[in-house]
Protein backbone atom coordinates (compact mmCIF):
# COMPACT_ATOMS: atom_id res chain seq x y z
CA UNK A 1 -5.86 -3.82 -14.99
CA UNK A 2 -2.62 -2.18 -16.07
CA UNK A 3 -2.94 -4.29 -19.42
CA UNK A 4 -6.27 -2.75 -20.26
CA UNK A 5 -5.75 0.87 -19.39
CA UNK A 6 -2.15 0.04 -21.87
CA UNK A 7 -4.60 -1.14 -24.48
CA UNK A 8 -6.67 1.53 -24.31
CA UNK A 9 -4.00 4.04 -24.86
CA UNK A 10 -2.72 1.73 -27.57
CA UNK A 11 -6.27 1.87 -28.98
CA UNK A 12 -6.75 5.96 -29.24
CA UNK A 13 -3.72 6.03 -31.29
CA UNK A 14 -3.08 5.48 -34.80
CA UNK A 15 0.20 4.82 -36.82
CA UNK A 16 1.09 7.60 -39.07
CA UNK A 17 2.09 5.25 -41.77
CA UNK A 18 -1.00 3.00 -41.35
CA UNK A 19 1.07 -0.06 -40.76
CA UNK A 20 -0.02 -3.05 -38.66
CA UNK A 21 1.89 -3.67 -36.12
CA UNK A 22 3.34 -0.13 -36.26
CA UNK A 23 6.99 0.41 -35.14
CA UNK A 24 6.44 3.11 -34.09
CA UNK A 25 3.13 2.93 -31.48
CA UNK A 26 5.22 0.44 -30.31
CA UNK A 27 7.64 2.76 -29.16
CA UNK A 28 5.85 5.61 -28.28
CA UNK A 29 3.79 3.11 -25.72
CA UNK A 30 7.21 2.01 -24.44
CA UNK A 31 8.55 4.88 -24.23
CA UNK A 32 5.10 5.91 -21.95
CA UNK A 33 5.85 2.64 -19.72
CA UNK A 34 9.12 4.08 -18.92
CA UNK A 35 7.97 7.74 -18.08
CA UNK A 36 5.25 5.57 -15.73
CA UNK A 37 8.23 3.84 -14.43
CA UNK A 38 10.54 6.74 -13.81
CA UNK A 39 7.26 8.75 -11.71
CA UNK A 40 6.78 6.03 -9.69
CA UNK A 41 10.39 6.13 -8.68
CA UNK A 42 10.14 9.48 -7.95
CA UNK A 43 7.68 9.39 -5.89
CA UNK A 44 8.38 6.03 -3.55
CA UNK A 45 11.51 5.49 -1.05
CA UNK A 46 13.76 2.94 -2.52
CA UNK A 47 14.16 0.70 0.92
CA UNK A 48 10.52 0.84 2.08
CA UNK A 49 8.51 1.00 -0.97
CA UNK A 50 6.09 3.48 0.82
CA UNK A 51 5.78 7.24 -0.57
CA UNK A 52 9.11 9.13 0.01
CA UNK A 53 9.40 12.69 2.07
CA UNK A 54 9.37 14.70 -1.32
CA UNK A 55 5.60 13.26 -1.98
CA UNK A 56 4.71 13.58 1.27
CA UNK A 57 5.79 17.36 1.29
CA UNK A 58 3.50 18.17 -2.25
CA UNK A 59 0.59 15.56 -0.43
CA UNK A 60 0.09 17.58 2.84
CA UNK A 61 -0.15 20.76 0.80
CA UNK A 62 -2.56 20.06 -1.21
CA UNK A 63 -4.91 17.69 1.46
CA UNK A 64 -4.49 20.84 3.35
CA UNK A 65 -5.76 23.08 0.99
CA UNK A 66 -8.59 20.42 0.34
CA UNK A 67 -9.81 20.58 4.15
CA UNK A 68 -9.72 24.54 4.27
CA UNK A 69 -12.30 24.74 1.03
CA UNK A 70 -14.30 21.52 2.66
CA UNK A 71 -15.88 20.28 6.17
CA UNK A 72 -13.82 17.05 6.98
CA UNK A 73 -10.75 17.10 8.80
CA UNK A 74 -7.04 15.53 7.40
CA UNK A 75 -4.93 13.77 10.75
CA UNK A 76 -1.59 12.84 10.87
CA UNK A 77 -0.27 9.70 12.37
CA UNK A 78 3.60 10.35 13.21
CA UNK A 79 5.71 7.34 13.73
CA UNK A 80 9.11 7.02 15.42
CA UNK A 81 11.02 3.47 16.03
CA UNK A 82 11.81 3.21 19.90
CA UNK A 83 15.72 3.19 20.39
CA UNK A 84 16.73 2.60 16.66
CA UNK A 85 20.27 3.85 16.98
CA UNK A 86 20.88 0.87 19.55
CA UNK A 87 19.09 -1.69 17.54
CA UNK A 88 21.75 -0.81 14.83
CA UNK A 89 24.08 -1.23 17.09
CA UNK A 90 23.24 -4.01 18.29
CA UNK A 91 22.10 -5.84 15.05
CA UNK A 92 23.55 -4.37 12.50
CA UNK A 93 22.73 -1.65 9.75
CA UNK A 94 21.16 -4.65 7.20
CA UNK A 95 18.59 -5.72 9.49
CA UNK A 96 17.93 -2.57 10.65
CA UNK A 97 16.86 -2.23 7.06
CA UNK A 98 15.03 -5.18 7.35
CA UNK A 99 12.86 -3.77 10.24
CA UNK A 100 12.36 -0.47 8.52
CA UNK A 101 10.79 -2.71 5.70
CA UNK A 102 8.83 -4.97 8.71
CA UNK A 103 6.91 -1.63 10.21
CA UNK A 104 6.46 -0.20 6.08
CA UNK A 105 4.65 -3.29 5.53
CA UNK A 106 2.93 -3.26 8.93
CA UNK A 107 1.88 0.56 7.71
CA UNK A 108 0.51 -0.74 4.62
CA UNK A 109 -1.66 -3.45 6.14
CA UNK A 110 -3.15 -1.03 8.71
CA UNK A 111 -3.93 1.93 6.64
CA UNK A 112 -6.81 2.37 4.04
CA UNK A 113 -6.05 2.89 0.41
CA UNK A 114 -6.87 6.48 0.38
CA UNK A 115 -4.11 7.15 3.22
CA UNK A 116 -0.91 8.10 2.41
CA UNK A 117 1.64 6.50 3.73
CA UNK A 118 5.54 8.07 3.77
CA UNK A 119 8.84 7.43 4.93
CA UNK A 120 9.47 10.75 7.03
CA UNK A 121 13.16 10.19 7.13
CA UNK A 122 15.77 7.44 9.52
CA UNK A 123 13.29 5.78 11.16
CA UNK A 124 10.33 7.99 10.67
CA UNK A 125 7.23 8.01 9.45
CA UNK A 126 4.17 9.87 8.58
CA UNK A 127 0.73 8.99 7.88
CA UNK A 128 -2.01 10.94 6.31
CA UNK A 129 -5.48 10.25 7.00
CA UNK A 130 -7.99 12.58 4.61
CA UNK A 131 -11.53 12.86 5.84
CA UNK A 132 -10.50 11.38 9.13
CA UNK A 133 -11.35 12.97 12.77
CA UNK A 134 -8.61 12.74 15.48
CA UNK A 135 -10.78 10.09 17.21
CA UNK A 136 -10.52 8.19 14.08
CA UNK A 137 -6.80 8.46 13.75
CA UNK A 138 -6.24 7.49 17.32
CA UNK A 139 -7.57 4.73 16.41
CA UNK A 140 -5.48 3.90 13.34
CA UNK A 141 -2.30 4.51 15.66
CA UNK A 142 -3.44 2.34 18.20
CA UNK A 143 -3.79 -0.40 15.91
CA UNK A 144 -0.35 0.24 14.32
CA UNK A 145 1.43 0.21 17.59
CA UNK A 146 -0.22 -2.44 18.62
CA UNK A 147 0.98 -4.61 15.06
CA UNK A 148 4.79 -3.50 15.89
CA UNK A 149 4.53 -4.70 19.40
CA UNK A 150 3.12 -7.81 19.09
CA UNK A 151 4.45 -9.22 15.34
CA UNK A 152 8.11 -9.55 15.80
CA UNK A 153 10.70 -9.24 12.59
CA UNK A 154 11.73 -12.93 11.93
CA UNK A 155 15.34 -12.93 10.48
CA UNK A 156 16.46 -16.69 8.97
CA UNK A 157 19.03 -17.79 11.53
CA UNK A 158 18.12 -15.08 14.35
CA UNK A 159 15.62 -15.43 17.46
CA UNK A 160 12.65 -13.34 16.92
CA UNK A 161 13.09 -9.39 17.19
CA UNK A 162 10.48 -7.37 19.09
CA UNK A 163 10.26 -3.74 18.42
CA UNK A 164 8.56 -1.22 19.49
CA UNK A 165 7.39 2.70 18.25
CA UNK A 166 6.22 5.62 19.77
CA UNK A 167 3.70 7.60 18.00
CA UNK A 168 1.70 10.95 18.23
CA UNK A 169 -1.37 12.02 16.30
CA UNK A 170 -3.40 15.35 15.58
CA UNK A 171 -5.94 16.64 13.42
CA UNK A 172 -6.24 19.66 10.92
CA UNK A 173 -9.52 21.55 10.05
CA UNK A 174 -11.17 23.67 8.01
CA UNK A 175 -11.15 25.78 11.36
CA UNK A 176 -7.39 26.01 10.86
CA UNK A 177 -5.02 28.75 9.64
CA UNK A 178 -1.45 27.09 10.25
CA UNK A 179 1.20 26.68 7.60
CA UNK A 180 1.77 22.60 6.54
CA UNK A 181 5.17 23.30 8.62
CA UNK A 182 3.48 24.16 11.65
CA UNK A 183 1.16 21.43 11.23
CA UNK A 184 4.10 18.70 11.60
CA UNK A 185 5.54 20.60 14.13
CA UNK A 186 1.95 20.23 16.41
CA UNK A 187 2.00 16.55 15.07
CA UNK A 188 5.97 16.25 16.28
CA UNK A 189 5.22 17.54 19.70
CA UNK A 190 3.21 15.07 20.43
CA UNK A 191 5.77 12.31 19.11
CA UNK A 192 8.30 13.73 21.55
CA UNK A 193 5.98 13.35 24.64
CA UNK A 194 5.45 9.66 23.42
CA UNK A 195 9.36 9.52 23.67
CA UNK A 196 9.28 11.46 27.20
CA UNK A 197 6.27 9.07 28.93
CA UNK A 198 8.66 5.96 28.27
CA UNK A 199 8.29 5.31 24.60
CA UNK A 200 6.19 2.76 22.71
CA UNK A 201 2.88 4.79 22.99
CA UNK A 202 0.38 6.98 21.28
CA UNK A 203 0.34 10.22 22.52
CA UNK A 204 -2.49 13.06 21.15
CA UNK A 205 -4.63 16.05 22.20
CA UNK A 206 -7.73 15.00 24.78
CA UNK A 207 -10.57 13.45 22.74
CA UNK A 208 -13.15 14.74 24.95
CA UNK A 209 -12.55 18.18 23.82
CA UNK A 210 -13.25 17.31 20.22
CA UNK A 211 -15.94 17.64 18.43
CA UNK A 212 -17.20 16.63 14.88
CA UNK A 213 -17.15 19.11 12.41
CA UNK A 214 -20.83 18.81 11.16
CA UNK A 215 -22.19 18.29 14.08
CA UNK A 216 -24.65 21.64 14.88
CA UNK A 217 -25.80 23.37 17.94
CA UNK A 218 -29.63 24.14 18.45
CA UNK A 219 -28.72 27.77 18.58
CA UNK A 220 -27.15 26.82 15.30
CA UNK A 221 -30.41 25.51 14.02
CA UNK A 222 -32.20 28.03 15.39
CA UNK A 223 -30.76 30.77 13.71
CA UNK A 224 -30.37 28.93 10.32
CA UNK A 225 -33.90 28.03 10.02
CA UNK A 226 -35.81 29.43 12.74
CA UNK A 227 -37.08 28.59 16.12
CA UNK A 228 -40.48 26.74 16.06
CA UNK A 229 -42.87 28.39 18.26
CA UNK A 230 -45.30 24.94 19.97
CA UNK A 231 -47.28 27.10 21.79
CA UNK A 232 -49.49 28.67 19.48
């Protein structure tokens, strides 16, 4: 795919000098390769290959901004590995590494292509679901926690390694006037309570007090289109 969208670039320009093959398209499509190149570094954590806290940062703004001029809500998925410090110690800083990269690519399996992602920073990391209810994201987290727990990082010449994270979830609406800060913050709080009720669990607001955002009372209807009178 990445060789025909190259072509077509290739294709919209012309040599100057009307010379086939031109020295000089040549470099200028180069020279676009390695400003393609350089973004994408920019943009993705070296170790984990997911997006890195400075994306993550310009992403929430702007998803934010997208659910306060829309209907559907954005959730965040925040993701902390259980007892980290003492798996370093115990293990060693490489394959700590090694299970950072284990629970990115876990991440990348269980999220959706329109998700983002991030390494949050250490061992943390964020997930942003756009056009996804809290019930949805619960779901998403349950399913992630559930993949850490139960696929072990396999290390050539070491037993299996189980490992475990605790996780905490929220959503943000149109109905919302909180700063992206503030958002993380609500996001974090639940995090720490995973942490607090023994660790390797999802912890998030009460789904029975949610409700979808188009869904529409009948006094709603009523006074959008009228109350239909069946007795006459």
């Amino acid at each position: 795919m990445k060789k025909i969208a190259d072509d077509t670039k290739k294709d919209n320009l012309r040599c100057p000098y009307g010379e086939n093959p031109c020295e000089f398209l040549n470099e200028i499509m180069r020279l676009r390769s390695e400003v393609d190149s350089l973004t994408e570094l920019v943009r993705t954590d070296a170790l984990t290959g997911l997006y890195n806290f400075r994306f993550f940062k310009e992403t929430i703004a702007l998803e934010m901004e997208r659910t306060r001029r829309g209907t559907q809500p954005l959730s965040m998925i925040l993701l902390d590995v259980d007892y980290f410090k003492k798996f370093n110690d115990k293990w060693g800083h490489d394959i700590g590494n090694h299970a950072l990269i284990h629970i990115s690519n876990l991440i990348k399996i269980a999220i959706r292509k329109l998700d983002f992602g991030c390494r949050f920073g250490g061992e943390e990391f964020v997930v942003l679901l756009p056009n996804t209810d809290l019930r949805q994201a619960v779901s998403v987290a349950n399913r992630l926690r559930e993949m850490i727990e139960t696929e072990p990082l396999e290390i050539t010449g070491h037993n299996s390694i189980h490992i475990t994270a605790s996780l905490g979830v929220d959503e943000f609406t149109s109905r919302n006037s909180e700063t992206a800060e503030a958002f993380i913050q609500r996001v974090d709080a639940w995090l720490y309570k995973a942490k607090g009720q023994g660790r390797n669990k999802v912890v998030h607001p009460s789904l029975l007090t949610t409700t979808k955002i188009d869904s529409v009372t009948q006094d709603e209807k009523n006074a959008l289109f009228g109350a239909v009178d069946n007795s006459q």
